[in-house]
N, C-alpha and C. Protein backbone atom coordinates (compact mmCIF):
# COMPACT_ATOMS: atom_id res chain seq x y z
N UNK A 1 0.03 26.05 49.55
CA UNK A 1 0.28 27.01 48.50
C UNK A 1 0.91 26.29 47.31
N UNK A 2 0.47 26.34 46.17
CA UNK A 2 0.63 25.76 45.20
C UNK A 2 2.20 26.55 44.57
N UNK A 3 2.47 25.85 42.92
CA UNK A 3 3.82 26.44 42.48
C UNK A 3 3.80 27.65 41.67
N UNK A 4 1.99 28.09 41.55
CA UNK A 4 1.65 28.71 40.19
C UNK A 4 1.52 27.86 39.01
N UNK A 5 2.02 26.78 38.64
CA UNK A 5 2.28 26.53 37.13
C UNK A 5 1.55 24.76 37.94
N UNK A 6 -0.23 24.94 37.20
CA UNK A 6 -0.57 23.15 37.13
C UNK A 6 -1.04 23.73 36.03
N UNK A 7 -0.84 21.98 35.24
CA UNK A 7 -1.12 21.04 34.11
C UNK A 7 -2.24 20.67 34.05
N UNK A 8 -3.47 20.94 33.26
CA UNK A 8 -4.39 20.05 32.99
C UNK A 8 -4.12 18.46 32.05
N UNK A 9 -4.47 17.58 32.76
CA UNK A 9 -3.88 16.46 31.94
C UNK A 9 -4.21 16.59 30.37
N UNK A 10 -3.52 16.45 29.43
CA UNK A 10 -3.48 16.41 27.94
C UNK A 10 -3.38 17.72 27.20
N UNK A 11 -3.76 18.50 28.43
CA UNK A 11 -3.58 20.09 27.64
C UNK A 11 -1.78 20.16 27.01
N UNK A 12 -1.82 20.75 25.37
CA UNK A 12 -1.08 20.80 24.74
C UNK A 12 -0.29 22.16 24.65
N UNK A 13 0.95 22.23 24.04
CA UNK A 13 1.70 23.41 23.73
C UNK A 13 2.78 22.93 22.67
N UNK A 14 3.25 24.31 21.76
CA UNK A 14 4.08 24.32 21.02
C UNK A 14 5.49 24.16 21.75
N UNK A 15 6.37 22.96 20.80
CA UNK A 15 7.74 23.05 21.49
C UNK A 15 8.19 24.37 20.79
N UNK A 16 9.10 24.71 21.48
CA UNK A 16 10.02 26.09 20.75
C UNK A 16 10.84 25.80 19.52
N UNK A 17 11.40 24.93 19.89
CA UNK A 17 12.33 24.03 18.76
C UNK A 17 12.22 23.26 17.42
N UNK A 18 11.26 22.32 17.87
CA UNK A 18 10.39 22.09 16.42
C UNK A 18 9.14 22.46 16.07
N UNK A 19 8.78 22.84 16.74
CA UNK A 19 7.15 23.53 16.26
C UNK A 19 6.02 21.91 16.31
N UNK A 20 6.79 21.02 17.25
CA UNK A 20 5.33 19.57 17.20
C UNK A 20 4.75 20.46 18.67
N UNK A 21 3.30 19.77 18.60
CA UNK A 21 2.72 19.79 19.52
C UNK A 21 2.64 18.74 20.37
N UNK A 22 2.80 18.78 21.42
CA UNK A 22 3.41 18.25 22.60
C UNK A 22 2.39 18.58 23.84
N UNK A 23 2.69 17.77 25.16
CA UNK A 23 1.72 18.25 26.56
C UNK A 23 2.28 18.68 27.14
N UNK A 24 1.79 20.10 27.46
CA UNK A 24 2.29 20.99 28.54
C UNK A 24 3.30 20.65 29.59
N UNK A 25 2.54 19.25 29.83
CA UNK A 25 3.66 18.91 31.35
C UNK A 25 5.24 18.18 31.13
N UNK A 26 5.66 18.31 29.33
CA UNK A 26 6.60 17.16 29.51
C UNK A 26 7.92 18.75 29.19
N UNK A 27 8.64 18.06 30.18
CA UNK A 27 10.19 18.86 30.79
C UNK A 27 11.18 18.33 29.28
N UNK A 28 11.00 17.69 28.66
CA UNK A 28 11.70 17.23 27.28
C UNK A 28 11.21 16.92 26.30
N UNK A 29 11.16 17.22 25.03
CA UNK A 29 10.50 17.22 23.88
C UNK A 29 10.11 15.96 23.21
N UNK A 30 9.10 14.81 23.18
CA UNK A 30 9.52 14.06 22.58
C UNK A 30 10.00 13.62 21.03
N UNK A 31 9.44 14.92 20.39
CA UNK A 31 9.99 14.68 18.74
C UNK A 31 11.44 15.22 18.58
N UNK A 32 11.51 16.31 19.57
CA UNK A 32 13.36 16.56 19.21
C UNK A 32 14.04 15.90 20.12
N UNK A 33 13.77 15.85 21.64
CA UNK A 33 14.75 15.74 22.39
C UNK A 33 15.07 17.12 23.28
N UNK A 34 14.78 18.24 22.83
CA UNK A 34 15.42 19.14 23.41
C UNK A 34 14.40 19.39 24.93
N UNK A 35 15.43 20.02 25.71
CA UNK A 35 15.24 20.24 27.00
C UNK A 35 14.15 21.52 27.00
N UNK A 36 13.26 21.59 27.23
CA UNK A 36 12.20 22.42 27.43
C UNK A 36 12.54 23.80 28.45
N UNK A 37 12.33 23.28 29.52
CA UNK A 37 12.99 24.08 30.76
C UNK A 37 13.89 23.90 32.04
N UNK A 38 14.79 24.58 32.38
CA UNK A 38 15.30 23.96 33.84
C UNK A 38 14.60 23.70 34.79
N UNK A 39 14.07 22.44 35.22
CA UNK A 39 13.23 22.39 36.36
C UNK A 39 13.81 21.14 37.45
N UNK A 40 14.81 21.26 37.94
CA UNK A 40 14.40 20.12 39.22
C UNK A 40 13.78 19.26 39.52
N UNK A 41 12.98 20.06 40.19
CA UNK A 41 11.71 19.63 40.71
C UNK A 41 10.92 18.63 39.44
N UNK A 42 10.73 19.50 38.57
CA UNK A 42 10.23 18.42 37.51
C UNK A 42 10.63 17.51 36.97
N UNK A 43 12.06 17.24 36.57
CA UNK A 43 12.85 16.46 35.99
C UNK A 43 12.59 15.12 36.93
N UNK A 44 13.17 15.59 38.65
CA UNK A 44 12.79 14.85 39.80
C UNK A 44 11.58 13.91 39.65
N UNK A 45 10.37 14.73 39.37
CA UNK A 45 8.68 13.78 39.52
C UNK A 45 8.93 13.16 38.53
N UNK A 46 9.50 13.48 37.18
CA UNK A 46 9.13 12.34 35.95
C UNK A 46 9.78 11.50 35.93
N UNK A 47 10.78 11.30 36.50
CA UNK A 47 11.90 9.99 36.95
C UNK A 47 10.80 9.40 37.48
N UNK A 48 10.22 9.97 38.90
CA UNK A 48 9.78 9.45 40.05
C UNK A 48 8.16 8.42 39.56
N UNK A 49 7.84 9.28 38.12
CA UNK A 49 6.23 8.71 37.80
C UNK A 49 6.57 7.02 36.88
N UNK A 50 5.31 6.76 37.11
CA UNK A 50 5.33 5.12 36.45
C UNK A 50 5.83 5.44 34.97
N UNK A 51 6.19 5.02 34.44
CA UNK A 51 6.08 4.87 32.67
C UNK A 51 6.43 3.69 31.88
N UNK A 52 5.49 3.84 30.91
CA UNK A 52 5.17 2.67 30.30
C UNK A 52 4.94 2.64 28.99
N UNK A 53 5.48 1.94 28.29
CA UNK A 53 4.96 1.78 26.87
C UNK A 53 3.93 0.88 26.58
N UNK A 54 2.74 1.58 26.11
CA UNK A 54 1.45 0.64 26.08
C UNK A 54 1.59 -0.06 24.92
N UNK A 55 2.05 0.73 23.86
CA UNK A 55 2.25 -0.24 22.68
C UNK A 55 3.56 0.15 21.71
N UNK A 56 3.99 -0.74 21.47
CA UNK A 56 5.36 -0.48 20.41
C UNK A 56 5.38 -1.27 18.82
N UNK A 57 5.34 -0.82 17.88
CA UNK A 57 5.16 -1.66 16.73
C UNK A 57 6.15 -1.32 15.63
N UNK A 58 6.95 -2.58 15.56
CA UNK A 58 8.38 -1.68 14.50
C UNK A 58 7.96 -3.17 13.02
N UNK A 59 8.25 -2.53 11.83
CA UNK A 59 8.15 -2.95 10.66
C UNK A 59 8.93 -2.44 9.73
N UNK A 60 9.25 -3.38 8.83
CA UNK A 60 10.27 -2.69 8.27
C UNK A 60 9.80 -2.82 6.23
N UNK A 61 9.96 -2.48 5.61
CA UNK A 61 9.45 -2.81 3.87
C UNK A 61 11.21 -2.22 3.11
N UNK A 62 11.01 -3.20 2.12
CA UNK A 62 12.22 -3.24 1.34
C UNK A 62 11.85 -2.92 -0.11
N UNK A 63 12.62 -2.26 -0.88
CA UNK A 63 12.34 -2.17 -2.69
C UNK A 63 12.72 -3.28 -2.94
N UNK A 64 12.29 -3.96 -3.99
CA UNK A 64 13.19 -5.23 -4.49
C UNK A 64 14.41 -4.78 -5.32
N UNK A 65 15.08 -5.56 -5.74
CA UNK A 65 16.58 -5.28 -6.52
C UNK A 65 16.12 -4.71 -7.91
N UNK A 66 15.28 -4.53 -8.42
CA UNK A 66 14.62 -4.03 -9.83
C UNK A 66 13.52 -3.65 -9.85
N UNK A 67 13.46 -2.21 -10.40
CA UNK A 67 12.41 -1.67 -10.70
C UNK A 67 12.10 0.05 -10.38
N UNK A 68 11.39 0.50 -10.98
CA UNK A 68 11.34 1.99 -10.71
C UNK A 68 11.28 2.06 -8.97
N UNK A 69 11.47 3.41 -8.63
CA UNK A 69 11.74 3.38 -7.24
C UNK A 69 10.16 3.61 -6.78
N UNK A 70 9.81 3.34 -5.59
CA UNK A 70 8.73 3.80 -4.68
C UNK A 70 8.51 5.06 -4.19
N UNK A 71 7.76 5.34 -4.09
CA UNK A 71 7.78 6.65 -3.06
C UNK A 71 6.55 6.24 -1.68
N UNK A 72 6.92 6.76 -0.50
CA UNK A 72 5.95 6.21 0.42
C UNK A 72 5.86 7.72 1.44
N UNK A 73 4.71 7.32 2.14
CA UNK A 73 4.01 8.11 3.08
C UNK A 73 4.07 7.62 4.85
N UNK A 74 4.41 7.83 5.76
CA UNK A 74 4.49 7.05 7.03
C UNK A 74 2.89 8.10 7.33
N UNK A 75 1.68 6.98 7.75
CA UNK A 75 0.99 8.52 8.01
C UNK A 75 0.04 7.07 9.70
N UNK A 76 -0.06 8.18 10.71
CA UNK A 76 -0.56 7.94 12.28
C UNK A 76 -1.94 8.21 12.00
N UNK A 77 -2.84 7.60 12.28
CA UNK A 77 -4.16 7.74 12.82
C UNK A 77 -4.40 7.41 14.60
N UNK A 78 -4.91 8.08 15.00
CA UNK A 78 -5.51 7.91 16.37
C UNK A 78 -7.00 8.06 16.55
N UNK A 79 -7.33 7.08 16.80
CA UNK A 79 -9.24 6.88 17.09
C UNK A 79 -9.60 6.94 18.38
N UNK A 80 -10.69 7.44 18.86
CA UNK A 80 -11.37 7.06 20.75
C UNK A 80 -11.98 6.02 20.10
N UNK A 81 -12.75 5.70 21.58
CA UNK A 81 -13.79 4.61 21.60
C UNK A 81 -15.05 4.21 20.61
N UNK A 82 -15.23 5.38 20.60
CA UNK A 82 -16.20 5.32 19.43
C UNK A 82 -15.94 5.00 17.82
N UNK A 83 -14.35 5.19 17.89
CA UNK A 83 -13.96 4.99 16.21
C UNK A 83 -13.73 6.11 15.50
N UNK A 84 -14.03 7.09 16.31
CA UNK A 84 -14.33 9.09 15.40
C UNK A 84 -12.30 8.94 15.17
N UNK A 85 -12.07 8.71 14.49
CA UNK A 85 -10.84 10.03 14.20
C UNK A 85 -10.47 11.33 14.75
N UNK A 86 -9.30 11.31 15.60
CA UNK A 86 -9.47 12.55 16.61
C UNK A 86 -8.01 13.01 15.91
N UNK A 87 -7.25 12.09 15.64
CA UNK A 87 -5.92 12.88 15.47
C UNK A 87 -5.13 12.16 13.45
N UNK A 88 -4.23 12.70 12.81
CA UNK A 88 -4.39 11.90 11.66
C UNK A 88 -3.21 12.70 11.09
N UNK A 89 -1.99 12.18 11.21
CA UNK A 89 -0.58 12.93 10.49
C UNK A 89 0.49 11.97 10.04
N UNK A 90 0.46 12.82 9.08
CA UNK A 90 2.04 12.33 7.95
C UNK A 90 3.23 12.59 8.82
N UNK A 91 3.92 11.43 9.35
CA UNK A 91 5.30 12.13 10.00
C UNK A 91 6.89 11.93 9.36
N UNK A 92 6.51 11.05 8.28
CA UNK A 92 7.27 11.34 7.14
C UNK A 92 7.02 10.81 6.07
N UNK A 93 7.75 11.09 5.25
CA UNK A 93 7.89 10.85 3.34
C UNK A 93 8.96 10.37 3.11
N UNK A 94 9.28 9.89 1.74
CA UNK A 94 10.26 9.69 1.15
C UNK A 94 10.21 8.85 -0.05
N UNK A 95 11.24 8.12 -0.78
CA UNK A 95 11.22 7.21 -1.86
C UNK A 95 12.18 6.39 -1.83
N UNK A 96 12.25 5.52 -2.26
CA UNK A 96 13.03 4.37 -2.34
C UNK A 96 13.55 3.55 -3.65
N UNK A 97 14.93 3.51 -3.74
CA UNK A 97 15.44 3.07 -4.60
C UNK A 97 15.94 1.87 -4.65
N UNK A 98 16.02 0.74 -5.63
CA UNK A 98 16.50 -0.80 -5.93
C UNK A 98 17.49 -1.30 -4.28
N UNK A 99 16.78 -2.02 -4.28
CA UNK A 99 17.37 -2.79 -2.66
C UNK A 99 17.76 -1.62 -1.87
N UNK A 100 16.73 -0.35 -1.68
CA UNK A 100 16.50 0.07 -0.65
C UNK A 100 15.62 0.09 0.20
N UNK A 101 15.66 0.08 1.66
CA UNK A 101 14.89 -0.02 2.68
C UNK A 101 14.43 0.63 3.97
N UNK A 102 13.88 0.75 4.48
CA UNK A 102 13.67 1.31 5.38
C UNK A 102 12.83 0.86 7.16
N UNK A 103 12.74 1.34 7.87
CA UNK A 103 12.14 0.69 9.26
C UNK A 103 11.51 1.89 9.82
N UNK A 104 9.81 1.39 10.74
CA UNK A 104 9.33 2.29 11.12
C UNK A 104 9.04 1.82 12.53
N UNK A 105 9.57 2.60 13.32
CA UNK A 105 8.87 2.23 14.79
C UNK A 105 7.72 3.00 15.39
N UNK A 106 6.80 2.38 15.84
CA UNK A 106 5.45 3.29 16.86
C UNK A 106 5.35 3.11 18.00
N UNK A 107 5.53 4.26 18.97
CA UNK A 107 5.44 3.56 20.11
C UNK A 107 4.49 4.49 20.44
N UNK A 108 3.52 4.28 22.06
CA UNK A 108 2.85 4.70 22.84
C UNK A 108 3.40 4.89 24.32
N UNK A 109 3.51 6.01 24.89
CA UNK A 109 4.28 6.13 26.44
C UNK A 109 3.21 6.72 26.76
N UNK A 110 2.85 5.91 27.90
CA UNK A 110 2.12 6.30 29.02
C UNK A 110 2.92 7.04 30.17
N UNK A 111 1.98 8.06 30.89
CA UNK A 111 2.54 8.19 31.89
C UNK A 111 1.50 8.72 32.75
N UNK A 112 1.43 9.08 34.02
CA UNK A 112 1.07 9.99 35.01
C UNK A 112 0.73 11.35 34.89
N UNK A 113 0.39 12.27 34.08
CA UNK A 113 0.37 13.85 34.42
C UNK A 113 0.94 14.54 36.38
N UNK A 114 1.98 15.53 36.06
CA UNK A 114 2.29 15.79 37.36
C UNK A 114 0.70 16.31 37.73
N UNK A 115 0.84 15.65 39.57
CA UNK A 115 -0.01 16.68 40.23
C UNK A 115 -0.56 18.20 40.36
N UNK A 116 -1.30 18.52 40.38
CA UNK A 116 -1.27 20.15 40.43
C UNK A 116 -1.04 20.62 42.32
């Protein structure tokens, strides 16, 4: 007898909190942080599953000491195999002023989808 509640792997849902879209199966938000639901049991399996960061890429760009300020765009593309564009967002903005700077990290976490 099952729990009632399986996950299709990648199937998505709104967090409550920030409004990103996120996969059904994760017990913690990854754009806020916030705790989704009380689950045990779940908290338990995602300790218990492999995880991995497939890829991580941090860079950083500086204004020089003179000159009008910048303004910049942080924007994600995600491609399949074929190259099609499946996913494509701005996850932030901003501008930059004389010897100001900034750093961007990307990462990729793999994991397991719980069992159903």
């Amino acid at each position: 007898m099952g729990t009632g509640r399986s996950a299709t792997a990648g199937k998505t849902r709104i967090c409550p909190h920030c409004k990103s879209t996120i996969l059904e199966s994760a017990s913690i938000c990854p754009a806020c942080q916030h705790h989704l639901r009380f689950d045990p049991k779940a908290v338990a399996e995602r300790r218990a599953q492999a995880t991995f960061s497939a890829l991580r890429v941090e860079g950083a760009f500086r204004h020089p000491a003179e000159g009008e300020a910048w303004e910049y765009s942080v924007v994600i593309s995600v491609r399949n195999d074929r190259g099609d564009e499946v996913s494509r967002q701005v996850v932030g903005v901003g501008a930059l002023g004389a010897n100001e700077g900034r750093t961007v990290t990307v990462s990729v976490d793999v994991f397991k989808p719980p069992e159903k």
